[in-house]
PDB file of N, CA and C in Angstrom:
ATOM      1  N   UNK A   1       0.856  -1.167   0.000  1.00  0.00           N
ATOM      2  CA  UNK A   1       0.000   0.000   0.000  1.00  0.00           C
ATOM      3  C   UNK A   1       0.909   1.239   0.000  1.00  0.00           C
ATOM      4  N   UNK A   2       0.770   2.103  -0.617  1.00  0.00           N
ATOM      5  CA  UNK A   2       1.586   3.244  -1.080  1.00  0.00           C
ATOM      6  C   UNK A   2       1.173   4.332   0.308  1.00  0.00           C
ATOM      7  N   UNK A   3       2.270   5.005   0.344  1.00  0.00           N
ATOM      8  CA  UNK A   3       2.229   6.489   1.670  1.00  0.00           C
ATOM      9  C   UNK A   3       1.168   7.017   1.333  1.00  0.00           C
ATOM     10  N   UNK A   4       0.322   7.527  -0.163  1.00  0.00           N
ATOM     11  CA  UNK A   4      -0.927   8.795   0.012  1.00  0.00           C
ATOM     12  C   UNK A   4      -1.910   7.383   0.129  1.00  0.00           C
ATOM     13  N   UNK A   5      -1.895   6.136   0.008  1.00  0.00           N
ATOM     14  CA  UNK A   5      -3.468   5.544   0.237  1.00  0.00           C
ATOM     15  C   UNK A   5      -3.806   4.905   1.818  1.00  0.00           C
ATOM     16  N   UNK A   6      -2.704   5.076   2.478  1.00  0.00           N
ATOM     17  CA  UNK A   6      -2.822   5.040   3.537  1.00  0.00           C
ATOM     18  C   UNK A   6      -3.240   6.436   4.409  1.00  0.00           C
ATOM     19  N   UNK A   7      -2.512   7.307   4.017  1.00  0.00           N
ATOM     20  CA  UNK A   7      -3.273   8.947   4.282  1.00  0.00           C
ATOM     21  C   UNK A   7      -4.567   9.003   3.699  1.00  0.00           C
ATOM     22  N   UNK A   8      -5.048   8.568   2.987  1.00  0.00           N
ATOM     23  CA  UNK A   8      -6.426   8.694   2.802  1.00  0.00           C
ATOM     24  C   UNK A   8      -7.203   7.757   3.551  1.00  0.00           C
ATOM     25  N   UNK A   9      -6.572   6.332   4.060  1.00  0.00           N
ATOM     26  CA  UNK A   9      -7.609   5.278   4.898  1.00  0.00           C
ATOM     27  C   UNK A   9      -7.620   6.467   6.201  1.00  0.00           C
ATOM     28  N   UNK A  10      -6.535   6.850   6.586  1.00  0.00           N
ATOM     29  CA  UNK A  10      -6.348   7.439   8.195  1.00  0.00           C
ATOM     30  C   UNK A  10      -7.562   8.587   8.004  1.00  0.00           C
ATOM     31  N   UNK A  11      -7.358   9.670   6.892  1.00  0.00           N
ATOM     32  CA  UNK A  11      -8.035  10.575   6.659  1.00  0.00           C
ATOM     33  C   UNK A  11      -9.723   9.942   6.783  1.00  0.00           C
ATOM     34  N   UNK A  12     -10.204   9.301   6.056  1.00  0.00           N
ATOM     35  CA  UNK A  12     -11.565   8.771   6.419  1.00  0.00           C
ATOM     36  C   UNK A  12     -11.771   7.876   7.245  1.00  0.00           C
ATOM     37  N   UNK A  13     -10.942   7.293   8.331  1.00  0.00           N
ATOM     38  CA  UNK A  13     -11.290   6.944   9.767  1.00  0.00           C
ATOM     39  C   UNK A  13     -11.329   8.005  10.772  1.00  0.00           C
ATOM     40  N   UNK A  14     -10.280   9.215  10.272  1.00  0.00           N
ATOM     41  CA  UNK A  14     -10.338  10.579  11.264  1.00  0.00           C
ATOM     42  C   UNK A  14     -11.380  10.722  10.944  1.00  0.00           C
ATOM     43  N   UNK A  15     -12.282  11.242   9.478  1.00  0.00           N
ATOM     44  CA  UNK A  15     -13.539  12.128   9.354  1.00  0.00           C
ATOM     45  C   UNK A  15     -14.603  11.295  10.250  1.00  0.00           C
ATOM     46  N   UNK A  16     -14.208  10.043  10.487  1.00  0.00           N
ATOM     47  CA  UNK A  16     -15.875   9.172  11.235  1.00  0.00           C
ATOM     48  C   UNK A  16     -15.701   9.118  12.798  1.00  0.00           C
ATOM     49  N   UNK A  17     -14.616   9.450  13.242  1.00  0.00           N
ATOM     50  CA  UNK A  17     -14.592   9.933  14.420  1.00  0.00           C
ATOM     51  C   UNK A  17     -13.735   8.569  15.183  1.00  0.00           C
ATOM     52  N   UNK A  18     -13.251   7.573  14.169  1.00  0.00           N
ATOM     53  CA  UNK A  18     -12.658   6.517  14.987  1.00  0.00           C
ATOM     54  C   UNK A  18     -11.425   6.660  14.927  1.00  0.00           C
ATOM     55  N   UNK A  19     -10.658   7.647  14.560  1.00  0.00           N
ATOM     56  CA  UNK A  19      -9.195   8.345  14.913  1.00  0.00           C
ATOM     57  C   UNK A  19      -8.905   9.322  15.274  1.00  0.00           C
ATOM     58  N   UNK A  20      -8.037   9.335  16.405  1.00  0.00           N
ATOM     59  CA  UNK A  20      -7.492  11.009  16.499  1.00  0.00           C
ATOM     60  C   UNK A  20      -6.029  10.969  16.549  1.00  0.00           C
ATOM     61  N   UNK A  21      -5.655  12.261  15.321  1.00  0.00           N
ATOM     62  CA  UNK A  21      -4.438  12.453  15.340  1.00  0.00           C
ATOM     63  C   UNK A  21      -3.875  13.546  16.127  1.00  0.00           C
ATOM     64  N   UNK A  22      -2.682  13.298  16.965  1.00  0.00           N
ATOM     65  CA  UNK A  22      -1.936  13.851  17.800  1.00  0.00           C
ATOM     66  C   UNK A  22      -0.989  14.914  16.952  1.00  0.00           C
ATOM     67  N   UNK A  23       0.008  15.608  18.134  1.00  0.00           N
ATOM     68  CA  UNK A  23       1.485  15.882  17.302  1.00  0.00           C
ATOM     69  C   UNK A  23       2.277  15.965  18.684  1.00  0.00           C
ATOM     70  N   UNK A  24       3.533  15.759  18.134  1.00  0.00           N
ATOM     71  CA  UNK A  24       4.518  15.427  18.953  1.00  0.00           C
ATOM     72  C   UNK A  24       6.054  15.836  18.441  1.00  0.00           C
ATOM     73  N   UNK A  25       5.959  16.735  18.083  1.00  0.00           N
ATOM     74  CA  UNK A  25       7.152  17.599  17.286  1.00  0.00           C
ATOM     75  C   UNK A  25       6.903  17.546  15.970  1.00  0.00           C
ATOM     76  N   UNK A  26       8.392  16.337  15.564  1.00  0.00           N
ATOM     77  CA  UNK A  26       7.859  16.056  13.996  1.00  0.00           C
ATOM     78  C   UNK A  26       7.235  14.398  13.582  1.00  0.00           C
ATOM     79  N   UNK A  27       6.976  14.292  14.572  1.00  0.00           N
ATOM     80  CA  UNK A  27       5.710  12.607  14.709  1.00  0.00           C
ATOM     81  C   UNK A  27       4.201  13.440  14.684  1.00  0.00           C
ATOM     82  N   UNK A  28       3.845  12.699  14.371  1.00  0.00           N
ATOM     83  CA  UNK A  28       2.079  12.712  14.091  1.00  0.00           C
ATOM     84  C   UNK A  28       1.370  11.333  14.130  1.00  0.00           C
ATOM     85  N   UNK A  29       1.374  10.870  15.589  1.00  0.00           N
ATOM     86  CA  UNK A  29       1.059   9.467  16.463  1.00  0.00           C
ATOM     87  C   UNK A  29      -0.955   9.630  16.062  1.00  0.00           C
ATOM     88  N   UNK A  30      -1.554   8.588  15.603  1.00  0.00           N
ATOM     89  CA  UNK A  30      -3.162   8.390  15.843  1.00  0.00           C
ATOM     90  C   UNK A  30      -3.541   7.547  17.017  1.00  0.00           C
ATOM     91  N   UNK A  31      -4.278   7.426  16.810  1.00  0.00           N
ATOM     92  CA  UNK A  31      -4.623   6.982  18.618  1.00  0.00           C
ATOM     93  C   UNK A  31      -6.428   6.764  17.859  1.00  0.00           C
ATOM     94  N   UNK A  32      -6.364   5.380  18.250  1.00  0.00           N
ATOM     95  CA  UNK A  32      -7.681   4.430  18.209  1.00  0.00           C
ATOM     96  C   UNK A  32      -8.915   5.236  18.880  1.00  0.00           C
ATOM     97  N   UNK A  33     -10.145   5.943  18.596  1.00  0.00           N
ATOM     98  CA  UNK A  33     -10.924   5.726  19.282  1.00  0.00           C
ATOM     99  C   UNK A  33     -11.847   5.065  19.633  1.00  0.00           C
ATOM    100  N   UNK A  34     -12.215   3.973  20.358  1.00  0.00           N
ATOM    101  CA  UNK A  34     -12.897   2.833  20.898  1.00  0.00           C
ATOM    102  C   UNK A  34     -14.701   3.439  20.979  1.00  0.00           C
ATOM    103  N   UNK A  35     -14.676   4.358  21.564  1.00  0.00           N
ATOM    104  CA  UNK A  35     -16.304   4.674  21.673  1.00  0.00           C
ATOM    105  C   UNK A  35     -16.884   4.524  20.478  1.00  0.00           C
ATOM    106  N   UNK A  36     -16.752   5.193  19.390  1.00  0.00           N
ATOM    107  CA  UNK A  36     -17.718   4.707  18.517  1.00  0.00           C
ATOM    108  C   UNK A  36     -18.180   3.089  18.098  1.00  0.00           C
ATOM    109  N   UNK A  37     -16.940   2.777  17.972  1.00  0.00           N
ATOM    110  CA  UNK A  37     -16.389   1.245  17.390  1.00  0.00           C
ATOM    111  C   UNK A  37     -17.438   0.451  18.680  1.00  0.00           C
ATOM    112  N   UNK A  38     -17.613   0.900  19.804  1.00  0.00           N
ATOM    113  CA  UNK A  38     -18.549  -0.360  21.326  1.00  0.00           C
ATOM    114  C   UNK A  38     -19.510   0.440  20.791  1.00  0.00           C
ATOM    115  N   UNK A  39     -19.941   1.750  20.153  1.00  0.00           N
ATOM    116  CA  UNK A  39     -21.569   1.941  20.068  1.00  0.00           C
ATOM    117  C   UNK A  39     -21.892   1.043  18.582  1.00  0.00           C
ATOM    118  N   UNK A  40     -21.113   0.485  17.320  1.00  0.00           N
ATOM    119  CA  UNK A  40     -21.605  -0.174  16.626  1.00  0.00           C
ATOM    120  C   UNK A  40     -21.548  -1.384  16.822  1.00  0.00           C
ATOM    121  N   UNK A  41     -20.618  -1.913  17.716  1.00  0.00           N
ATOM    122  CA  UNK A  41     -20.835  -3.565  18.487  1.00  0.00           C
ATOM    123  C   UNK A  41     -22.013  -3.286  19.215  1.00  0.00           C
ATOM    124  N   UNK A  42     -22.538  -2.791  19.939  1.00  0.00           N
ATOM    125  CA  UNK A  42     -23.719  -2.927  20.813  1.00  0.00           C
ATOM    126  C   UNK A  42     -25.229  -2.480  19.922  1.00  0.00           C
ATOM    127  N   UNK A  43     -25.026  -1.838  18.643  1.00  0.00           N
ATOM    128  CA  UNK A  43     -26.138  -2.051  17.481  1.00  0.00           C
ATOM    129  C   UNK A  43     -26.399  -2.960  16.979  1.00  0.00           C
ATOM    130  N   UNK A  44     -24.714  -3.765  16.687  1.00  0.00           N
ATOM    131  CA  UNK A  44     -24.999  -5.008  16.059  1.00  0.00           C
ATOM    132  C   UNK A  44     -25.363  -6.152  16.447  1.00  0.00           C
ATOM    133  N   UNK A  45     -25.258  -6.304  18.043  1.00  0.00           N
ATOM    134  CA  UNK A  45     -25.690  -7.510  19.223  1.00  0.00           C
ATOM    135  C   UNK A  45     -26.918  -7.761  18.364  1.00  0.00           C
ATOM    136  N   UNK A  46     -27.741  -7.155  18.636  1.00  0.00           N
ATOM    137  CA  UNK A  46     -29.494  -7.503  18.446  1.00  0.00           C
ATOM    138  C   UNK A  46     -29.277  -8.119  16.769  1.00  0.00           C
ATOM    139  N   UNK A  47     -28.720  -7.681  15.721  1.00  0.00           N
ATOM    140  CA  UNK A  47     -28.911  -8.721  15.068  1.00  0.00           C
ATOM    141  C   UNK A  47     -27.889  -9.659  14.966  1.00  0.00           C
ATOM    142  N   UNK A  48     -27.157  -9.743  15.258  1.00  0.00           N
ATOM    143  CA  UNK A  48     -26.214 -10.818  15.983  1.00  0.00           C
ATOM    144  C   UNK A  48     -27.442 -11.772  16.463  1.00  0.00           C
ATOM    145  N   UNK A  49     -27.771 -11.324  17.441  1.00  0.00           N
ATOM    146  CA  UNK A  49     -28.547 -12.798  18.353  1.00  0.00           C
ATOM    147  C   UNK A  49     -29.872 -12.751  17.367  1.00  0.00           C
ATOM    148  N   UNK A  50     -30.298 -11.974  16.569  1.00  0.00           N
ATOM    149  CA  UNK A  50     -31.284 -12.401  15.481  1.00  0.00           C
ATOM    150  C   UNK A  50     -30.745 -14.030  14.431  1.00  0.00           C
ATOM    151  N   UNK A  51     -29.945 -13.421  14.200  1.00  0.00           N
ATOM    152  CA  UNK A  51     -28.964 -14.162  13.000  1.00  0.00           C
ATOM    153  C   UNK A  51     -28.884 -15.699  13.830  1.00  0.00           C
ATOM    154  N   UNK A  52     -28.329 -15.793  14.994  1.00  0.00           N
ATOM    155  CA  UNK A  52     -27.830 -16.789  15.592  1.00  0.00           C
ATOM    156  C   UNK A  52     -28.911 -17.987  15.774  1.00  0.00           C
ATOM    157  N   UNK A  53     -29.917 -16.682  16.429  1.00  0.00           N
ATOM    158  CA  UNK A  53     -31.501 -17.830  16.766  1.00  0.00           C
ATOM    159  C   UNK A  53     -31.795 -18.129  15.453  1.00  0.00           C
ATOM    160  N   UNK A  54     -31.993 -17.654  13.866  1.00  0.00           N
ATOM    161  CA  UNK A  54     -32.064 -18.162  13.271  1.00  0.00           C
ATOM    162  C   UNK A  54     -31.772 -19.372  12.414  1.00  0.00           C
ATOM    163  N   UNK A  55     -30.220 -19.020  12.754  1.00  0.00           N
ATOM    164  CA  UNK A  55     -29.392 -19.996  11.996  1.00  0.00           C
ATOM    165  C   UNK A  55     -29.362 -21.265  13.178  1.00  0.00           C
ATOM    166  N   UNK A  56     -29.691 -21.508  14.258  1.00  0.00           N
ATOM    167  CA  UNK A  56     -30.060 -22.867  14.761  1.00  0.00           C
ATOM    168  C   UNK A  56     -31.503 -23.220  14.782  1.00  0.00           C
ATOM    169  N   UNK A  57     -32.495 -22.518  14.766  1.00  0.00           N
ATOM    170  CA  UNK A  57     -33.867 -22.912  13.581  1.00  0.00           C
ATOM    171  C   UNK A  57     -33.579 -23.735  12.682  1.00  0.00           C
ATOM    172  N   UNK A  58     -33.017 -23.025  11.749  1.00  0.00           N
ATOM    173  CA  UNK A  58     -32.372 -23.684  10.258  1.00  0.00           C
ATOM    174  C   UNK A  58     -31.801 -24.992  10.858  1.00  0.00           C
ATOM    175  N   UNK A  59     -30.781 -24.686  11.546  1.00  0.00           N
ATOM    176  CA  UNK A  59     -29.704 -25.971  12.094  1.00  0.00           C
ATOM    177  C   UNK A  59     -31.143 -27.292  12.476  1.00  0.00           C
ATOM    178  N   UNK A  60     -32.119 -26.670  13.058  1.00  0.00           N
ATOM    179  CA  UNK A  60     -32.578 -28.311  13.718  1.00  0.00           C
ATOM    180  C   UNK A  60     -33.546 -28.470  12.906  1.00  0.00           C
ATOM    181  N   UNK A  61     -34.143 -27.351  12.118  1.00  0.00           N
ATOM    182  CA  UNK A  61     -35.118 -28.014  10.697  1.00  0.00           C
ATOM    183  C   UNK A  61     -34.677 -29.128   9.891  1.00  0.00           C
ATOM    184  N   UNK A  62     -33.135 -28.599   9.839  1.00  0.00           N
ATOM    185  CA  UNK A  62     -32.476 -29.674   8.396  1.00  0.00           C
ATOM    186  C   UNK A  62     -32.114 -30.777   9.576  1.00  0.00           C
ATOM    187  N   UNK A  63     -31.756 -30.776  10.625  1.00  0.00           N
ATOM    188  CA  UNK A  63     -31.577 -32.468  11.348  1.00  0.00           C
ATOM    189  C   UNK A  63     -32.852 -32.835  11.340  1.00  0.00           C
ATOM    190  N   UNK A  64     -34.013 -32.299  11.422  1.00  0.00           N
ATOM    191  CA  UNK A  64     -35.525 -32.738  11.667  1.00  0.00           C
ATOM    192  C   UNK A  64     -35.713 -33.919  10.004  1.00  0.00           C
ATOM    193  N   UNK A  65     -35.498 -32.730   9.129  1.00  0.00           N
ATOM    194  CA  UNK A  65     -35.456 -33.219   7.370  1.00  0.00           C
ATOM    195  C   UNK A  65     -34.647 -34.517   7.409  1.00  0.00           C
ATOM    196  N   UNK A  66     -33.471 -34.530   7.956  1.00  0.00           N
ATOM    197  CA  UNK A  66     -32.612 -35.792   7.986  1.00  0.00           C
ATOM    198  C   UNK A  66     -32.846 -37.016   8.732  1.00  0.00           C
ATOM    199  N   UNK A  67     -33.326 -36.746   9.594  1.00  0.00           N
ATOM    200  CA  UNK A  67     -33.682 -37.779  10.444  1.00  0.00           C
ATOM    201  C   UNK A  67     -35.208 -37.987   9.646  1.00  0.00           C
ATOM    202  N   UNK A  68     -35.863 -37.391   9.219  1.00  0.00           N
ATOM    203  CA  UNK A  68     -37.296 -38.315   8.995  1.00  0.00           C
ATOM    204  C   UNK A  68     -36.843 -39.050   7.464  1.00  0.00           C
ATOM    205  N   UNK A  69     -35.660 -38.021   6.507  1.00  0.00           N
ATOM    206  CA  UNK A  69     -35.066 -38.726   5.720  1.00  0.00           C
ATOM    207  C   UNK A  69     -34.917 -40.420   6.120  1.00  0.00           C
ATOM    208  N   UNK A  70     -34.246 -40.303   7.097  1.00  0.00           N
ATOM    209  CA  UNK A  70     -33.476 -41.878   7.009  1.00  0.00           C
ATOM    210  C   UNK A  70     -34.436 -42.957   7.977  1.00  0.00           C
ATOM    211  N   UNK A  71     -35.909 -42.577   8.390  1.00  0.00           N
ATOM    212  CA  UNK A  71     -36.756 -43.184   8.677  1.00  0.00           C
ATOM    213  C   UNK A  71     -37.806 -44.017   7.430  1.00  0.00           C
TER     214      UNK A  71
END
């Protein structure tokens, strides 16, 4: 990955609020910000555990299908 396409990933993680850049003479250190990043894990829980209950629905329909299969 080339020096300006990495200034542009940093640049549009700064604009969304999940980076902040520092200064420190002639360093320019970013620094992770975590809050946003736990408010879209805690949006995504609920369909997380949507997805999950579904996909073991699915899971014991098709053992249900298999087992009357091999009856």
């Amino acid at each position: 990955m080339t020096g300006p396409a990495i200034s542009r990933h940093l640049r549009v993680l700064e604009d969304a609020g999940l980076i902040l850049r520092g200064r420190d003479a002639q360093w320019r250190p970013w620094r992770l910000e975590a809050a946003p990043l736990e408010e879209v894990a805690e949006w995504a829980l609920d369909f997380r555990r949507f997805w999950d209950a579904s996909f073991r629905r699915l899971d014991n329909h098709l053992d249900h299908m298999k087992a009357r299969r091999k009856r």
